[in-house]
C-alpha atoms as a PDB file:
ATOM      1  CA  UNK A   1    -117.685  30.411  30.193  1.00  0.00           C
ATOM      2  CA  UNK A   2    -116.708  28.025  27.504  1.00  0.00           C
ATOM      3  CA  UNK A   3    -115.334  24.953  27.607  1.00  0.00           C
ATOM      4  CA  UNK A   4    -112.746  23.973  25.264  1.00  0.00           C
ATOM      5  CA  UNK A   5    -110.175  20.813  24.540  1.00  0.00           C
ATOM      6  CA  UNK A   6    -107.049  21.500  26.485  1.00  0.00           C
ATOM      7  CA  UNK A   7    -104.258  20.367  23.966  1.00  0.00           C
ATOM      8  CA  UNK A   8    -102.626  18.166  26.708  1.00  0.00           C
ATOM      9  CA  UNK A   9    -105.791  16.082  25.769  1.00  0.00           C
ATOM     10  CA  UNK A  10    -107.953  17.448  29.053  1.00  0.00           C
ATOM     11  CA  UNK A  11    -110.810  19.633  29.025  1.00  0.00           C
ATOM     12  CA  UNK A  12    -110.684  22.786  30.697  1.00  0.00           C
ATOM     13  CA  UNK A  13    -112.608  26.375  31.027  1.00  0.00           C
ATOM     14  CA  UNK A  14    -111.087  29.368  28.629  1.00  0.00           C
ATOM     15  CA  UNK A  15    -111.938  32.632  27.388  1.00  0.00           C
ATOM     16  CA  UNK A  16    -110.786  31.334  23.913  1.00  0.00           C
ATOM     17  CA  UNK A  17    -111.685  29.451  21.039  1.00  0.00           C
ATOM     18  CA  UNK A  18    -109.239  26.918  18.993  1.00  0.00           C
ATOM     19  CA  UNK A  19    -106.810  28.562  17.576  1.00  0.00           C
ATOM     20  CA  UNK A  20    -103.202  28.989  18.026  1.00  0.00           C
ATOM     21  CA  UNK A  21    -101.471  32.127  18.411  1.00  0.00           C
ATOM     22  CA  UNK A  22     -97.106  32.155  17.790  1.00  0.00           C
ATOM     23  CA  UNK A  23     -95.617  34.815  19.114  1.00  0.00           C
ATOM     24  CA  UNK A  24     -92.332  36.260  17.806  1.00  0.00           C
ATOM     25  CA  UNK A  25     -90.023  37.782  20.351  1.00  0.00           C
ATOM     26  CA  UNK A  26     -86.900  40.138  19.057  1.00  0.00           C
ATOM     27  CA  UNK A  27     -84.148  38.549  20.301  1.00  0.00           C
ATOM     28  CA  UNK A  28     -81.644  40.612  22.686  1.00  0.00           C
ATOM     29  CA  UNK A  29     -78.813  38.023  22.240  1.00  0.00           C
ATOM     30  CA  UNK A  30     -76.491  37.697  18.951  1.00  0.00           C
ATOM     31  CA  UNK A  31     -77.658  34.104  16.628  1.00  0.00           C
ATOM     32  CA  UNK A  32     -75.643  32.755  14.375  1.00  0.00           C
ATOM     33  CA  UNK A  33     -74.824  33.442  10.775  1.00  0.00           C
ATOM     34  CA  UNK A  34     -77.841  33.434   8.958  1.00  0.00           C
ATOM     35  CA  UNK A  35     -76.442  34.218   5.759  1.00  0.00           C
ATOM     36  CA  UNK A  36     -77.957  31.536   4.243  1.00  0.00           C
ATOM     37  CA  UNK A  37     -81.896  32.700   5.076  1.00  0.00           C
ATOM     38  CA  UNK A  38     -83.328  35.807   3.974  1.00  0.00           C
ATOM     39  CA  UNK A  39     -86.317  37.518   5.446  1.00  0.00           C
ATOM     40  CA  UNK A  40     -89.437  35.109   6.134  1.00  0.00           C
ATOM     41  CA  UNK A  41     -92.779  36.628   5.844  1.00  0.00           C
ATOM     42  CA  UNK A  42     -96.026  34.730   6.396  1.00  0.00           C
ATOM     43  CA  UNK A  43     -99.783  36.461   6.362  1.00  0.00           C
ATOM     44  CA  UNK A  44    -101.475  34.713   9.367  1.00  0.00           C
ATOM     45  CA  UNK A  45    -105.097  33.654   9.858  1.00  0.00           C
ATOM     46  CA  UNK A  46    -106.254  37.447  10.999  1.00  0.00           C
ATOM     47  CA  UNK A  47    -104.438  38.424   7.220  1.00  0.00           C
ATOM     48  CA  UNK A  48    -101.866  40.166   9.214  1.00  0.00           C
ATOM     49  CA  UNK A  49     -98.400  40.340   7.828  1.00  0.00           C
ATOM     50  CA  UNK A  50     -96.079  38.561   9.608  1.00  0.00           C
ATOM     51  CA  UNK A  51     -92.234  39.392   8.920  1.00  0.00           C
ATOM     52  CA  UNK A  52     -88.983  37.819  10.600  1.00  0.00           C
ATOM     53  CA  UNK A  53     -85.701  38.962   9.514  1.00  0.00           C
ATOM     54  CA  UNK A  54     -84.201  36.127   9.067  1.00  0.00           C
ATOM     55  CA  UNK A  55     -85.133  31.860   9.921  1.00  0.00           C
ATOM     56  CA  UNK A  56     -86.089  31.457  13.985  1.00  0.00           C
ATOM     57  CA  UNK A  57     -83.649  29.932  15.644  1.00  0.00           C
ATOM     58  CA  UNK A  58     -84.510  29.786  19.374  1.00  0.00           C
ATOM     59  CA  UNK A  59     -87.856  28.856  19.466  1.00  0.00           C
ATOM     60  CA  UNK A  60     -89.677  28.164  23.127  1.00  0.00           C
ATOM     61  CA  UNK A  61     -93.269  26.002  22.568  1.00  0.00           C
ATOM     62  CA  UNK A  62     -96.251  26.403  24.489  1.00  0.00           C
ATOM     63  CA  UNK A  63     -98.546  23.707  22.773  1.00  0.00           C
ATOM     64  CA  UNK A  64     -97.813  20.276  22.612  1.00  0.00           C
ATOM     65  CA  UNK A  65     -99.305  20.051  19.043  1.00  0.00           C
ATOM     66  CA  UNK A  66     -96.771  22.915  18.000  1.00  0.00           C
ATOM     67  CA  UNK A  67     -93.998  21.460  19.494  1.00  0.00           C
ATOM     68  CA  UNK A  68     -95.234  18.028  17.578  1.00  0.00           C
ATOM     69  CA  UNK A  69     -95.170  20.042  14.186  1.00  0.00           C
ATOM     70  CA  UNK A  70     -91.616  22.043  15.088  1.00  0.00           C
ATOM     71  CA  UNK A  71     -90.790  18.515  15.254  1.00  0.00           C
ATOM     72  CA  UNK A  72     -92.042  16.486  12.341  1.00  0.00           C
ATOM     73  CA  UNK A  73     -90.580  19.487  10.173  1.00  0.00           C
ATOM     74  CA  UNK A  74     -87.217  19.108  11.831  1.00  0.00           C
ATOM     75  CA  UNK A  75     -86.886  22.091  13.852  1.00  0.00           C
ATOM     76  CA  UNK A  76     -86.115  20.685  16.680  1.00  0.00           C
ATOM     77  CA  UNK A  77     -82.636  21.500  17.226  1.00  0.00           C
ATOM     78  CA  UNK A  78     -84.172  25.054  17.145  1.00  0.00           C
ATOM     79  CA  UNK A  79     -86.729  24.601  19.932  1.00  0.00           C
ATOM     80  CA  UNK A  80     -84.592  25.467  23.343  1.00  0.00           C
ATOM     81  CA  UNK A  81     -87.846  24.931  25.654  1.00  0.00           C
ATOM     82  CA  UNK A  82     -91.131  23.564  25.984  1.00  0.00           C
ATOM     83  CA  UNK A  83     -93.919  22.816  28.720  1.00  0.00           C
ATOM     84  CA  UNK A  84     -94.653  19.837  31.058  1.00  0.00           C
ATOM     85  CA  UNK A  85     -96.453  18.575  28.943  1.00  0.00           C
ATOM     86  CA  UNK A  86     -94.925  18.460  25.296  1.00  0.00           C
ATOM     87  CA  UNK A  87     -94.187  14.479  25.768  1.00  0.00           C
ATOM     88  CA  UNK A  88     -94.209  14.097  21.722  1.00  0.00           C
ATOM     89  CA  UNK A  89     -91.981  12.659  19.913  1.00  0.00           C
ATOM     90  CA  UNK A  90     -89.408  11.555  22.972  1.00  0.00           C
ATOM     91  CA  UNK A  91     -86.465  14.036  21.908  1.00  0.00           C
ATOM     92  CA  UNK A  92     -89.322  16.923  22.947  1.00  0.00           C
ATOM     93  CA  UNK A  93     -89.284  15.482  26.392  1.00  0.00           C
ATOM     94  CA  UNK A  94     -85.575  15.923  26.890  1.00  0.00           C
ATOM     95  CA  UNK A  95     -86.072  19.970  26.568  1.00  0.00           C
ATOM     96  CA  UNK A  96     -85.728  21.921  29.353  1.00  0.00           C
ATOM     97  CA  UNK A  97     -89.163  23.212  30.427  1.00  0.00           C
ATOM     98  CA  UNK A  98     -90.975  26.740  31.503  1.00  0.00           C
ATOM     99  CA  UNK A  99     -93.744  25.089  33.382  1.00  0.00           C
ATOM    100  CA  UNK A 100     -97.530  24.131  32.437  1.00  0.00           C
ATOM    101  CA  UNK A 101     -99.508  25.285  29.709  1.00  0.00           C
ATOM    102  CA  UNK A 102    -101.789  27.278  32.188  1.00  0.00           C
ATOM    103  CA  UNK A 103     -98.415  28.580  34.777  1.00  0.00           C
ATOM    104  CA  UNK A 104     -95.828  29.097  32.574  1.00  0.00           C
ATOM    105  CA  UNK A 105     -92.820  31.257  34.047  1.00  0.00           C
ATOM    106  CA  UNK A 106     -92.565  34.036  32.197  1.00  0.00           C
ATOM    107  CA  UNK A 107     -89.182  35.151  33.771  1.00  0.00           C
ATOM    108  CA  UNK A 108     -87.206  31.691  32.533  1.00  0.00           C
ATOM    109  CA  UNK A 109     -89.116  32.724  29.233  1.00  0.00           C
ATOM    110  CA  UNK A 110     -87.819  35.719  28.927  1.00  0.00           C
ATOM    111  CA  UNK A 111     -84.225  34.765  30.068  1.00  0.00           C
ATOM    112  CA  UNK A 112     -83.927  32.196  27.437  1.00  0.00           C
ATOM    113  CA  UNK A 113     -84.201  35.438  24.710  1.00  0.00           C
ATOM    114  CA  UNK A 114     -86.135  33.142  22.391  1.00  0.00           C
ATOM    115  CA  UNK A 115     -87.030  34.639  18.616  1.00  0.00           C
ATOM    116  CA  UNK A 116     -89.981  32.890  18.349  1.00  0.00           C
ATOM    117  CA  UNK A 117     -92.649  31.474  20.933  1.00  0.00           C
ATOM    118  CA  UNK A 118     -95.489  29.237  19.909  1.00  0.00           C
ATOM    119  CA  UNK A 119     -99.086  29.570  22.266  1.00  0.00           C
ATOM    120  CA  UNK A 120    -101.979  27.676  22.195  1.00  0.00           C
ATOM    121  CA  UNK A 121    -105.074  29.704  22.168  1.00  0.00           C
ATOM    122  CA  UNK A 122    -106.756  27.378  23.232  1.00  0.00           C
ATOM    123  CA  UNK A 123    -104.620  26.493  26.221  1.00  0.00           C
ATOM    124  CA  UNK A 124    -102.420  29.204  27.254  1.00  0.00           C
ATOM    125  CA  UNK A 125    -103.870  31.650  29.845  1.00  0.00           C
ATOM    126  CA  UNK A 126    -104.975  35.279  28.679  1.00  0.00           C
ATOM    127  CA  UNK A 127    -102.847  37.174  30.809  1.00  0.00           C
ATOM    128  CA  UNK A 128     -99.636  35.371  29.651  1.00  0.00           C
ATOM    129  CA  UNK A 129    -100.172  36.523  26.038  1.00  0.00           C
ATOM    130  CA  UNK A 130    -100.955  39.793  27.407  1.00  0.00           C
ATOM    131  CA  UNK A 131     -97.390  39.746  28.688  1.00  0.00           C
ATOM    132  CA  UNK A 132     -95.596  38.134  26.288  1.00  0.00           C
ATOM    133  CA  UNK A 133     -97.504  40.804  24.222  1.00  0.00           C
ATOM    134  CA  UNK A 134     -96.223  43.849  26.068  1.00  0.00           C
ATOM    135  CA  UNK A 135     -92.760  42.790  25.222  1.00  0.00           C
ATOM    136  CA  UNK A 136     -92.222  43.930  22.145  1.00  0.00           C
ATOM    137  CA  UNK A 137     -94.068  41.336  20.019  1.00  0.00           C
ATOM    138  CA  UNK A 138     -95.618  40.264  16.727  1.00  0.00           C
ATOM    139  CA  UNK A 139     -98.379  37.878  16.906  1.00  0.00           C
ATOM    140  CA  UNK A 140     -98.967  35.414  14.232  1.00  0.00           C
ATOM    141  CA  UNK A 141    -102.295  33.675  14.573  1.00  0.00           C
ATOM    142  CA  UNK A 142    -103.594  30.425  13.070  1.00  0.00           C
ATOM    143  CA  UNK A 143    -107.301  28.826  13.250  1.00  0.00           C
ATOM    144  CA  UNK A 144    -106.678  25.102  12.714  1.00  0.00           C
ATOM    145  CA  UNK A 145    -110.226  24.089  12.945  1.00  0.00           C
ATOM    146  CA  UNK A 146    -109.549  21.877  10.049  1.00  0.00           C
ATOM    147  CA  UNK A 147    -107.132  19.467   8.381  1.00  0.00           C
ATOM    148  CA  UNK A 148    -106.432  21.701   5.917  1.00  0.00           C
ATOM    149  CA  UNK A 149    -105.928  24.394   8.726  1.00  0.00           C
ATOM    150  CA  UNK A 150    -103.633  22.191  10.756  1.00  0.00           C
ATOM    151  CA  UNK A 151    -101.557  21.925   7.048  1.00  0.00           C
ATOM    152  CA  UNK A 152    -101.816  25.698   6.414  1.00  0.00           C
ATOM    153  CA  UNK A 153     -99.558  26.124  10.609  1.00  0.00           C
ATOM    154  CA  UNK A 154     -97.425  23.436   9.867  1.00  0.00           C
ATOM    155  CA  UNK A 155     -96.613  25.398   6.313  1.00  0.00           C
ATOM    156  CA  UNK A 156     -96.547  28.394   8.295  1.00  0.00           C
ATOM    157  CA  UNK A 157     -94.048  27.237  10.921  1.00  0.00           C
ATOM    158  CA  UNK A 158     -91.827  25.307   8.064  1.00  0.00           C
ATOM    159  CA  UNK A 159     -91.475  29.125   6.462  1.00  0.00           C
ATOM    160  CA  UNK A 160     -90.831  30.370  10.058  1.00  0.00           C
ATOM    161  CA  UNK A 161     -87.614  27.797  10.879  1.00  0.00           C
ATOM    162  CA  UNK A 162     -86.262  27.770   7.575  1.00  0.00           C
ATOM    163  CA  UNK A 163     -87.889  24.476   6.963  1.00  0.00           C
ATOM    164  CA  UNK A 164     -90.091  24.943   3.531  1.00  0.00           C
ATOM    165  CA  UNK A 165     -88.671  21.896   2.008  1.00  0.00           C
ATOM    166  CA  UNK A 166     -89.060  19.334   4.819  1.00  0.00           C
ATOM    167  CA  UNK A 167     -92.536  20.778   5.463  1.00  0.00           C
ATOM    168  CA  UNK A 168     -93.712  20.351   2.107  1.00  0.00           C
ATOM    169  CA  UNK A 169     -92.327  16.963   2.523  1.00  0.00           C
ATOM    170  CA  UNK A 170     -94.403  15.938   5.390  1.00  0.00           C
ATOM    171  CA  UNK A 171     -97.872  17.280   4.070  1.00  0.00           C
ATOM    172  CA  UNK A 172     -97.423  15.412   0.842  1.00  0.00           C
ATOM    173  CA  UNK A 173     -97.284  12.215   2.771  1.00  0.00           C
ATOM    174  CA  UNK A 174    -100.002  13.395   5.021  1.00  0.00           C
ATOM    175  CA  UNK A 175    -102.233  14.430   2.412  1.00  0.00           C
ATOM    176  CA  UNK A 176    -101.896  11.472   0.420  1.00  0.00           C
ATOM    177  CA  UNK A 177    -102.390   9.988   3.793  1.00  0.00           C
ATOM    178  CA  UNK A 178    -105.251  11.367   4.604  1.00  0.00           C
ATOM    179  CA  UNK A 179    -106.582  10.391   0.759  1.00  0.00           C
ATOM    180  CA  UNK A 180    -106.275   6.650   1.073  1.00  0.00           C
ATOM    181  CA  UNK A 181    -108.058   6.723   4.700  1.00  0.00           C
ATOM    182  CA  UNK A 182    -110.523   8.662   3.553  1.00  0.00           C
ATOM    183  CA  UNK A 183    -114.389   6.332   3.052  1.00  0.00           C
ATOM    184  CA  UNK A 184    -115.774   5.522   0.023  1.00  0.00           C
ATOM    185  CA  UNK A 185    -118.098   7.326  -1.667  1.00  0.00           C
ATOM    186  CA  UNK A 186    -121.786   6.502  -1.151  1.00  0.00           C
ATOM    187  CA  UNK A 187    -121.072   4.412   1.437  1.00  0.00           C
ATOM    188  CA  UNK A 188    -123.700   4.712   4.634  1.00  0.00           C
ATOM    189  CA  UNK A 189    -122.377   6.738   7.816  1.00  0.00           C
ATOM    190  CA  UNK A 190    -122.072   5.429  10.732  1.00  0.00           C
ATOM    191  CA  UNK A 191    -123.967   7.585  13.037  1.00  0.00           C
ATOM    192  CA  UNK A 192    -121.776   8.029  15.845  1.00  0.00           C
ATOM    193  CA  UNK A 193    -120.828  10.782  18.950  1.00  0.00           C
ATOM    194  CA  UNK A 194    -118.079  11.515  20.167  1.00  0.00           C
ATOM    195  CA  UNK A 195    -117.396  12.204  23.603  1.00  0.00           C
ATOM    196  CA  UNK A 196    -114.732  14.379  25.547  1.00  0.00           C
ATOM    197  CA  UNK A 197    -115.876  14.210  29.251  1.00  0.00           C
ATOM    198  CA  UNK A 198    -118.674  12.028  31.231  1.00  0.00           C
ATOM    199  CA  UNK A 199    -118.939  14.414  34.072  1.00  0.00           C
ATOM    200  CA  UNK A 200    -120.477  16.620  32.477  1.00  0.00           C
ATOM    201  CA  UNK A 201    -121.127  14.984  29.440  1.00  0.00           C
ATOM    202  CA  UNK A 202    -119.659  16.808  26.312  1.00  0.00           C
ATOM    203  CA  UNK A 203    -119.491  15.800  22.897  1.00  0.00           C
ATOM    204  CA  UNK A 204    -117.802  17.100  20.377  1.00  0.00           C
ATOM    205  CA  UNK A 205    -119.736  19.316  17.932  1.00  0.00           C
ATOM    206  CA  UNK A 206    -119.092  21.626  14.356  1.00  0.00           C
ATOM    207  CA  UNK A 207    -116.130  23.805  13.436  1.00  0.00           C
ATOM    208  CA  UNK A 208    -113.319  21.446  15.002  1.00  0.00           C
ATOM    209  CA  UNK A 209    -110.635  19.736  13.290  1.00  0.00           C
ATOM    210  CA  UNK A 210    -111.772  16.600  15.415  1.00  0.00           C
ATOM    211  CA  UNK A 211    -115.416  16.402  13.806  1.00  0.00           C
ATOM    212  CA  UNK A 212    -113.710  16.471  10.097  1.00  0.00           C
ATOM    213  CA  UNK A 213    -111.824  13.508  11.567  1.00  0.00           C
ATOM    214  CA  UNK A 214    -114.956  12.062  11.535  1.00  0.00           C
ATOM    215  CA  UNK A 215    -116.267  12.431   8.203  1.00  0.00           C
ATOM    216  CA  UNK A 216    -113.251  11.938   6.389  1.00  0.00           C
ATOM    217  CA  UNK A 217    -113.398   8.384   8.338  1.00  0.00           C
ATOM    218  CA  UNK A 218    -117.418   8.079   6.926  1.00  0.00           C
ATOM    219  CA  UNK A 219    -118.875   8.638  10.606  1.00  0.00           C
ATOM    220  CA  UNK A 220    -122.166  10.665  10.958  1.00  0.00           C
ATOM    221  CA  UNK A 221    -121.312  12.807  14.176  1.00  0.00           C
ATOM    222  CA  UNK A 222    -124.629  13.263  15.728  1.00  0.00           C
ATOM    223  CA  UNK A 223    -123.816  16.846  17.442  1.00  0.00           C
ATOM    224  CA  UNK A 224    -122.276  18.599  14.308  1.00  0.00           C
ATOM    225  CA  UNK A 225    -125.308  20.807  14.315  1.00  0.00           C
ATOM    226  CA  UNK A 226    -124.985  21.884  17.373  1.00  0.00           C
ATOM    227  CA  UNK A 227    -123.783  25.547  17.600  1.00  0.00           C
ATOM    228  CA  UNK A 228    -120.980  24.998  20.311  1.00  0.00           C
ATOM    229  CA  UNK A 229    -117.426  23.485  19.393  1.00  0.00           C
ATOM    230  CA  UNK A 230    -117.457  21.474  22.192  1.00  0.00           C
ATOM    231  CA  UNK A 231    -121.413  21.505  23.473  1.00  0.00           C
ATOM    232  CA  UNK A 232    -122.734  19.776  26.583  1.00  0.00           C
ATOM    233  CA  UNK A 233    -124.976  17.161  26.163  1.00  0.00           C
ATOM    234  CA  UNK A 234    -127.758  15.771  27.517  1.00  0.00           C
ATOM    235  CA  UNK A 235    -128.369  11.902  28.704  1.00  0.00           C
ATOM    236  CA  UNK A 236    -131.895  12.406  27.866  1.00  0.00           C
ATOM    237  CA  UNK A 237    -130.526  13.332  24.083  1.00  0.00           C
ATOM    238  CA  UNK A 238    -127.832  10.456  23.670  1.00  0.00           C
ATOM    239  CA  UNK A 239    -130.762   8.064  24.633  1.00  0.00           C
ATOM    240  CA  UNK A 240    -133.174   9.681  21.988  1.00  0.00           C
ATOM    241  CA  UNK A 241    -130.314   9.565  19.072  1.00  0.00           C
ATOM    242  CA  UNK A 242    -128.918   6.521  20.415  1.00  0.00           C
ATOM    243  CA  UNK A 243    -125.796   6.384  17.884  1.00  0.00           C
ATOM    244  CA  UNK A 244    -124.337   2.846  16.261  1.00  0.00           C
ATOM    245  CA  UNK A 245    -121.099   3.998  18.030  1.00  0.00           C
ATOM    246  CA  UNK A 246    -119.896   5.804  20.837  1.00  0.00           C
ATOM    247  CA  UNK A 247    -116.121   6.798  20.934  1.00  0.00           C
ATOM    248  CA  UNK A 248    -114.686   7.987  24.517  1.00  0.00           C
ATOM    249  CA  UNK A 249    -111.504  10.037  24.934  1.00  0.00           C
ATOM    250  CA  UNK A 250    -109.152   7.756  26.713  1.00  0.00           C
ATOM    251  CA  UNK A 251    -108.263  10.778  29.267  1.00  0.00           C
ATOM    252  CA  UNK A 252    -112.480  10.393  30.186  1.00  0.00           C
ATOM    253  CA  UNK A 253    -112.676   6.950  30.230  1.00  0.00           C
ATOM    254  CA  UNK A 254    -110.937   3.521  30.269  1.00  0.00           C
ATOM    255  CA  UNK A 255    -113.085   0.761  31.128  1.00  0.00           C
ATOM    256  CA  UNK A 256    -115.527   0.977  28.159  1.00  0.00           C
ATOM    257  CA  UNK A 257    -118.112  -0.795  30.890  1.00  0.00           C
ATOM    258  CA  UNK A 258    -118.146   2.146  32.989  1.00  0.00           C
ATOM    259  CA  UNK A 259    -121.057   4.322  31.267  1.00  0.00           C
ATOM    260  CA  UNK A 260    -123.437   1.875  31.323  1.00  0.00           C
ATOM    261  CA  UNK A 261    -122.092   2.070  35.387  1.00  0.00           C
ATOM    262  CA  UNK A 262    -122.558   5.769  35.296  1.00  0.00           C
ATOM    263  CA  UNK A 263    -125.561   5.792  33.463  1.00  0.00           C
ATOM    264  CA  UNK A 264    -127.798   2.936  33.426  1.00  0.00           C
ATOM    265  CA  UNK A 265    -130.281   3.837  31.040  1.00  0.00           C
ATOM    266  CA  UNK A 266    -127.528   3.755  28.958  1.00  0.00           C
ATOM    267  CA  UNK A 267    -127.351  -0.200  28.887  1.00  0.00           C
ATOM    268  CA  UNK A 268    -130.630   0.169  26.822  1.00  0.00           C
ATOM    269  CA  UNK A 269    -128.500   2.026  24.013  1.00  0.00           C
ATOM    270  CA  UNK A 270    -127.795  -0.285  20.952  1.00  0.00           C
ATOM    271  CA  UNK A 271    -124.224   0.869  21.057  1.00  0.00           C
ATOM    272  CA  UNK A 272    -123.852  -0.705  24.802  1.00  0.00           C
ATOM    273  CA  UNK A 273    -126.017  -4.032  23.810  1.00  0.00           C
ATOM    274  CA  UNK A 274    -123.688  -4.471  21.064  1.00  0.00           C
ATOM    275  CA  UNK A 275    -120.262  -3.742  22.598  1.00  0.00           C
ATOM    276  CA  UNK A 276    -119.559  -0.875  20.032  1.00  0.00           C
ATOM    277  CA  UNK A 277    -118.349   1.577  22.379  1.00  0.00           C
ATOM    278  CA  UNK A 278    -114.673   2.375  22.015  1.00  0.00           C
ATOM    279  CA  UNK A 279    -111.890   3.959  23.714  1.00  0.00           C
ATOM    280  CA  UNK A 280    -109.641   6.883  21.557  1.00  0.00           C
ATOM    281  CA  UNK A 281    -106.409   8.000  22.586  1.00  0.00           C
ATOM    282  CA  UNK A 282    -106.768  11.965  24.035  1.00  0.00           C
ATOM    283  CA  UNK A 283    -103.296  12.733  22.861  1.00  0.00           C
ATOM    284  CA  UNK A 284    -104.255  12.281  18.890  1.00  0.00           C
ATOM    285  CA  UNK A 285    -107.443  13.080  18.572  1.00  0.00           C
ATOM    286  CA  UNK A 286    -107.084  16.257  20.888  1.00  0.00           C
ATOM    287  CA  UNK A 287    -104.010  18.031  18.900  1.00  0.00           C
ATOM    288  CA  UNK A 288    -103.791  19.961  15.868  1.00  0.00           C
ATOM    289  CA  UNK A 289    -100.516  18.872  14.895  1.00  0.00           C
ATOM    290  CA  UNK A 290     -99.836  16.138  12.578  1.00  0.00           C
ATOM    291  CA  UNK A 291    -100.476  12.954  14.500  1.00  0.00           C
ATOM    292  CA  UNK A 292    -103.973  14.216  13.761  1.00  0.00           C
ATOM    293  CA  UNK A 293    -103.498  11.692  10.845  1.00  0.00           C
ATOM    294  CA  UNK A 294    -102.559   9.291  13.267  1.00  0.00           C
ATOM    295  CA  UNK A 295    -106.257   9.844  15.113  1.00  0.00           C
ATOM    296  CA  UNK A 296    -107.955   9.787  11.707  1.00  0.00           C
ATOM    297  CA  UNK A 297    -106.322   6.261  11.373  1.00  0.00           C
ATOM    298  CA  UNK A 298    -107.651   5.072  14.605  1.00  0.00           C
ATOM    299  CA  UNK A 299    -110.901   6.182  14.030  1.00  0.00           C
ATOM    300  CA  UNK A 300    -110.903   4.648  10.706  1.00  0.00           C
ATOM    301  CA  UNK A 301    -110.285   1.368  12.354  1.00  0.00           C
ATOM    302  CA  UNK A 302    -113.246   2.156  14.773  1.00  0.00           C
ATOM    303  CA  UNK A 303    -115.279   2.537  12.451  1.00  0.00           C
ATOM    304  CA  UNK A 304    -114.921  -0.123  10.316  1.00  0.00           C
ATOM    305  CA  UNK A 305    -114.505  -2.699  13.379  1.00  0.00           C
ATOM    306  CA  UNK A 306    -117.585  -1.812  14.694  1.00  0.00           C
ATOM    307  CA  UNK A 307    -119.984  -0.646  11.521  1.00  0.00           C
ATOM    308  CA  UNK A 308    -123.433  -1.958  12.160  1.00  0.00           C
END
């Protein structure tokens, strides 16, 4: 079983890996006028071609970070429900709901005759895309394992919702975002690890967005050669690598004196002895939307506050 980053910012077992599937619905109700959008047509992740007749307009979210991007692009008024746990930006919040990421109903789904529905590979359940599937579907897929993948959805979605303009809006400003945050050049790396859960103790590892975050902000992740996305790791390793930093998602830990608590051969580490451990919030660093940006920022500041 793998273990992957639930996008409510919790870890939890799946059969999947990161990615994000959208899956368009035909719509049994009339929409309105749509004379002013032609077809959209996007060619998703798998290079399958992906055709809508016209703009989505009643759009149900399963991912927080999709309901973030539907969002920021301002397709909101189009989104008509999302999950317990889309609480970003506030307006999100005030949708009506279908349930959790993991027990969604598919009977309110389906009664709300949305056009286009927006999983979370990574935290929707397999046999609610099997049954979204069997009604009638297309399935769009995206692999934002980078920032350049989280740009490519929220492109995607923008052409989706009639939004091309206001999406090329935002990932101007985050690229150019992303360029002034970015370290220097030939400046050391801080050798750092960063952690997801205590109990067991995971890290995060290679092909994630999240571990990009990291070098763009100039920090040496310590498990990016490990095979696994999200590996466990052992005590016996963090001792023998003993980073300059440790970073702890908030949803794992908030008392940055609890490790050393938890593990005390970890008050011998020269990231305890010198206070550089640090608390990240789960919410940013965990979703592939684009307060990503706003997690690259915070690490940033990590990472230069606490540099050795």
């Amino acid at each position: 079983m793998m273990l992957t980053v639930h996008q409510s910012g919790r870890l939890r077992p799946g059969w999947f890996s990161a990615f994000l599937l959208i899956v368009c619905v035909r719509s049994a109700v009339p929409i309105p006028d749509q004379r002013a959008y032609g077809q959209v047509e996007v060619v998703d992740d798998m290079g399958r071609s992906v055709t809508l007749a016209t703009r989505a307009e009643r759009i149900i979210s399963l991912a927080p970070s999709l309901t973030e991007s539907l969002f920021a692009i301002g397709a909101g008024d189009q989104v008509v429900a999302v999950t317990d746990y889309c609480d970003h930006p506030p307006e999100a919040a005030q949708k009506p709901t279908v349930g959790g990421m993991t027990n969604p109903s598919i009977e309110t789904i389906i009664a709300l005759s949305p056009d286009l529905i927006v999983l979370s590979r990574e935290g929707n359940l397999r046999k609610d895309f099997d049954r979204l599937r069997s009604l009638n579907t297309c399935l769009f897929v995206s692999n934002p394992r980078t920032l350049s993948g989280i740009r490519r959805s929220i492109r995607q979605l923008g052409t989706l919702t009639g939004h091309t303009e206001e999406a090329d809006t935002l990932l101007a400003s985050l690229k150019a975002r992303e360029d002034s945050l970015r370290a220097p050049g030939g400046r050391p790396k801080v050798r750092t690890l960063l952690i997801v859960s205590l109990q067991p103790l995971i890290v995060v590892g290679k092909n994630t967005f999240i571990n990009q975050l990291l070098e763009v902000a100039g920090a040496e992740n310590l498990a990016s050669d490990l095979s696994s996305p999200y590996p466990t790791y052992s005590r016996e390793a963090l001792a023998a690598e003993d980073p300059d930093v440790i970073i702890i998602m908030s949803d794992a830990l908030e008392d940055t004196s609890a490790p050393g608590k938890l593990f005390p051969e970890w008050e011998s580490l020269s990231a305890m002895r010198s206070d550089r451990i640090a608390v990240v919030n789960a919410d940013l660093v965990s979703r592939p939307g684009p307060r990503a940006w706003d997690a690259l920022e915070a690490l940033v500041h990590i990472l230069r506050r606490n540099n050795p």
